[in-house]
Every structure is written in structure tokens, then in C-alpha cells.
Protein backbone atom coordinates (compact mmCIF):
# COMPACT_ATOMS: atom_id res chain seq x y z
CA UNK A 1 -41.93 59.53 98.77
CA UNK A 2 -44.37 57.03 97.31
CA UNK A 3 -43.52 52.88 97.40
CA UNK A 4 -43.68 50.70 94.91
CA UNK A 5 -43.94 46.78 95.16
CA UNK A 6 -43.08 44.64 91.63
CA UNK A 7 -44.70 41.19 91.66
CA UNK A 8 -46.57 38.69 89.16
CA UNK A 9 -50.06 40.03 88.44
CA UNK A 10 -53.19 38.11 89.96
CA UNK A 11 -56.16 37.53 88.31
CA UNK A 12 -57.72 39.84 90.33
CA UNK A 13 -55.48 42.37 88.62
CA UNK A 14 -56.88 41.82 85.37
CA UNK A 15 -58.85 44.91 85.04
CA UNK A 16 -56.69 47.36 86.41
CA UNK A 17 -54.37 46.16 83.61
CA UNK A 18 -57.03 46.56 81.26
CA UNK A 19 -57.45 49.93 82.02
CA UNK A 20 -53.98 50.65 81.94
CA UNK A 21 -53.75 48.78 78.10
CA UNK A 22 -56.39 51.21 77.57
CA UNK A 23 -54.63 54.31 78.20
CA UNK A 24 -51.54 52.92 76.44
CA UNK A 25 -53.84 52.16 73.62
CA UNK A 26 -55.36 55.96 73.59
CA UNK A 27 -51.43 57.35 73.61
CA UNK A 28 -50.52 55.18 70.20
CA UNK A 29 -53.70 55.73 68.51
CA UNK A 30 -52.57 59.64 68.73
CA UNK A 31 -49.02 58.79 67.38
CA UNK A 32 -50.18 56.52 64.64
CA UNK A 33 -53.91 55.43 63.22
CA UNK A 34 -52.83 51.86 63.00
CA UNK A 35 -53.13 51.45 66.42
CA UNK A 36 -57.01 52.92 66.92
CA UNK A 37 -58.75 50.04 68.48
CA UNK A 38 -61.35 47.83 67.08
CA UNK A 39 -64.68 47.88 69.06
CA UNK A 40 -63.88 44.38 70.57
CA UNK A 41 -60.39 45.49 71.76
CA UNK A 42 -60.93 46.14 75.02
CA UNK A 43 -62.33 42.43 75.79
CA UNK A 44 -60.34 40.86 73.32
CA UNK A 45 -57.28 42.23 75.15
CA UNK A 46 -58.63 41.07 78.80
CA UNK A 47 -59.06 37.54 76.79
CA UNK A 48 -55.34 38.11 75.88
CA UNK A 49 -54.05 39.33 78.77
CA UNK A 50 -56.20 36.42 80.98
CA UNK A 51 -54.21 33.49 78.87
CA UNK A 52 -51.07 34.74 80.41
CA UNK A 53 -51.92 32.97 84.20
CA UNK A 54 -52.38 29.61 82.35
CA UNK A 55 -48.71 29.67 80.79
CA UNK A 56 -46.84 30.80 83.87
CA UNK A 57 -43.96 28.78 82.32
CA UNK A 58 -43.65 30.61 79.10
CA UNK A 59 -45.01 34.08 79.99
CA UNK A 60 -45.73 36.79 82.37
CA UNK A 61 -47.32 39.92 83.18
CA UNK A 62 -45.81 42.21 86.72
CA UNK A 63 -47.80 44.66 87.86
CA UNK A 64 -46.25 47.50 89.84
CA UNK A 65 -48.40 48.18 92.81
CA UNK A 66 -48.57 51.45 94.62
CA UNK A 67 -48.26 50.26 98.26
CA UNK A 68 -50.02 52.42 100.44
CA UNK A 69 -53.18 52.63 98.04
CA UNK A 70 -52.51 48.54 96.86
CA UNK A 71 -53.16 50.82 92.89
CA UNK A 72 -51.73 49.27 90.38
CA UNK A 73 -50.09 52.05 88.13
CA UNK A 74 -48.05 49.66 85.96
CA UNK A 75 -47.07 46.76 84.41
CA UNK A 76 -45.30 44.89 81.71
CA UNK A 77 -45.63 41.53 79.83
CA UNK A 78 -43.82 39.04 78.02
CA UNK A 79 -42.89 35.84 76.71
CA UNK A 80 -40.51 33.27 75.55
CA UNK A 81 -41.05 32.66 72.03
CA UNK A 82 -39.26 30.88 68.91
CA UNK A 83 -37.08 32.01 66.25
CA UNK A 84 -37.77 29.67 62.83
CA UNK A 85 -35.81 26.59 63.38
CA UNK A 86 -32.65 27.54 60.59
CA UNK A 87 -30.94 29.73 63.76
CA UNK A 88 -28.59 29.09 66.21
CA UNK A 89 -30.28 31.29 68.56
CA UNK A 90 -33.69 28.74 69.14
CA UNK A 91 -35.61 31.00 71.61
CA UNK A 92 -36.33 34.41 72.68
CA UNK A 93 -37.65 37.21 74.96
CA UNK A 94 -40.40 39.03 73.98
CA UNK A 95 -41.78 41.98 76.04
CA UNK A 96 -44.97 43.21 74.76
CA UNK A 97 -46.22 45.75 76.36
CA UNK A 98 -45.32 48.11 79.10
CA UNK A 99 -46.99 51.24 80.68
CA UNK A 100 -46.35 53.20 83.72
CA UNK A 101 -49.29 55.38 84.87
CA UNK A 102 -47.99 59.14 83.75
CA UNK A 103 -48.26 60.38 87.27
CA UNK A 104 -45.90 57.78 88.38
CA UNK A 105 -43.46 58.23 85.77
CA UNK A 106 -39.86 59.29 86.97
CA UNK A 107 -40.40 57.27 89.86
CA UNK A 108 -37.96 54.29 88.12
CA UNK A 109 -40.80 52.04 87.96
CA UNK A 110 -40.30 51.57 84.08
CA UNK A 111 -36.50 50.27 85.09
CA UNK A 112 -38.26 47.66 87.85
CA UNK A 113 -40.49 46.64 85.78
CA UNK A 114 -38.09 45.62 83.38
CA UNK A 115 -35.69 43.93 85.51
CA UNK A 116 -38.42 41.76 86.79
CA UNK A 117 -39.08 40.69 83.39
CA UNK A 118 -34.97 40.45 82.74
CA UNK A 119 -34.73 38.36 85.94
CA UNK A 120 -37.38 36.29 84.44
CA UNK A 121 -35.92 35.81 81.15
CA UNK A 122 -32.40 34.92 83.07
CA UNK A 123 -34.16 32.19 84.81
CA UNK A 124 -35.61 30.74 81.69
CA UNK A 125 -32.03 30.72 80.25
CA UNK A 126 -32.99 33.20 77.81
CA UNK A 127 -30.27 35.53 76.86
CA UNK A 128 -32.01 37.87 73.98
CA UNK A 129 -34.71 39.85 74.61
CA UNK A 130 -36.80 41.55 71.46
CA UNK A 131 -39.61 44.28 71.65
CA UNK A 132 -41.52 46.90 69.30
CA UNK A 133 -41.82 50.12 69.51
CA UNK A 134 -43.48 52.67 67.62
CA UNK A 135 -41.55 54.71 65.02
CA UNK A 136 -43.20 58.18 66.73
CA UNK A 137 -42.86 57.14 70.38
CA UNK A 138 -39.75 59.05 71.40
CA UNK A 139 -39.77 58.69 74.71
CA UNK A 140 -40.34 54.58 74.85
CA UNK A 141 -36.89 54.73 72.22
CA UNK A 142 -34.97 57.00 74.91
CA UNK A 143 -36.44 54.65 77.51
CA UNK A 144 -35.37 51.28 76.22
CA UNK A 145 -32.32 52.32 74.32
CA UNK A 146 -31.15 53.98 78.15
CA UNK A 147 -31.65 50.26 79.44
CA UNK A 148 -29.23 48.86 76.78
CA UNK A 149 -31.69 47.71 73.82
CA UNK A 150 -30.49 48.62 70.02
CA UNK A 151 -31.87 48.41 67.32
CA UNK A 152 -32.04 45.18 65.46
CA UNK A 153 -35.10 45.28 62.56
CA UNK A 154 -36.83 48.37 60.68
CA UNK A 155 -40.58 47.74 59.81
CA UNK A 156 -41.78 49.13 56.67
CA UNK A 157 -45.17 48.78 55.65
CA UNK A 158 -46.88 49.88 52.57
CA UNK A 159 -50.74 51.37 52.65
CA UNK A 160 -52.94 51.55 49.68
């Protein structure tokens, strides 16, 4: 049985999350043309994705490492953010994104992952997390909705 380590990503990390953004990127572009990727995605993700180890106060990224290979097949990332200021709730969790290399999958690092990132929210005093996910992605709904999430907003959009 394989062994998994969950810890705060390293700079040196950066590209293996990049790939893995890419492959999560691929999987929603097939659910949903909205999410095909501009030409300068892939760098202006690693630009995104790089600001994260200058605001280690206000946002992560965990990286779940294979151990005897040291191959990172997943990872998630968050922040705190704000709610407008007319709330009594003043700040949130936000998880952005989260993948988990399909080969791995079923291996519970999905549910490590997030209680990293919960952990890390707890110590920030945040008590409400929020994250998106897309309408057609079935199994991220049965996913988070298995690790207590509801639902809270319904996008609509309108196309012309």
C-alpha cells in the first residue's frame, strides 16, 4: 500500500502543481467550454500559484506527496478572504482548487488534503469555508457534499 505525506508546498513544487492545474484544467474544459484555457494560462497560473508563498498568512497551497517516489500527485489551495463589510460574518475560507492525480484517487488523499486546509482555516479562526464547483462535475459534488459542504449560491450566467 502506497504512503502519502500532506505538507505546505515549496517553491520547488511549483511545477509539479502546474502540471497537475493542467490536467484539472483539461478535465473542466471537457465538462464545460468556459473553462478552455487561454494561451497564457499555463504561466499565468504558475504566476498565480507562485504569489501564494509570499502570503503564507492569508493563503496556502498542500501538496500531497507520494513518499517513496517524493511525486507529488495532489494538492489543494486556499485562502482567507472578505465578505462586503454589511455582514456579521467578516471573513472567510476559500478553497480554490483541488486535484488528486486519477491513479491515486480512492486512496483518501482528497479527505487529507482537505483537512489540512480545515486545520488551517481553524487556526486562522475561520469558521466558514466557501468553494465552486462546476455544475457538470458530479463526482467533485459527491466529494465535497460527503465531507459536509451544502449548497449555499446557484450561478447563472447568460451567453449571447
Amino acid at each position: 500500500m502506497k504512503s502519502f505525506l500532506i505538507r505546505p508546498a515549496q517553491e520547488t513544487d511549483i511545477d509539479s502543481i502546474v502540471n497537475l492545474w493542467e490536467e484539472l484544467t483539461r478535465f473542466h474544459s471537457q465538462l464545460d467550454s468556459i473553462f478552455t484555457p487561454c494561451k497564457e494560462a499555463t504561466e499565468n497560473y504558475r504566476t498565480f500559484a507562485h504569489s501564494f508563498f509570499s502570503q503564507t498568512d492569508s493563503a496556502f497551497i498542500f501538496v500531497a506527496e507520494e513518499i517513496n517516489s517524493k511525486r507529488i500527485v495532489g494538492y489543494i489551495s486556499g485562502k482567507t478572504t472578505l465578505y462586503p463589510p454589511v455582514y456579521r460574518i467578516k471573513k472567510k475560507g476559500s478553497i480554490f482548487d483541488t486535484v488528486v492525480l486519477n491513479e491515486f484517487r480512492r486512496h483518501h488523499i482528497g479527505q487529507q488534503l482537505f483537512k489540512k486546509a480545515l486545520d488551517w482555516f481553524q487556526d486562522k479562526n475561520i469558521s466558514r469555508i466557501e468553494l465552486s464547483v462546476a455544475e457538470k462535475n458530479e463526482v467533485s459534488q459527491a466529494f465535497w457534499n460527503s465531507l459536509g459542504f451544502n449548497p449555499h449560491m446557484h450561478t447563472l450566467f447568460f451567453d449571447r
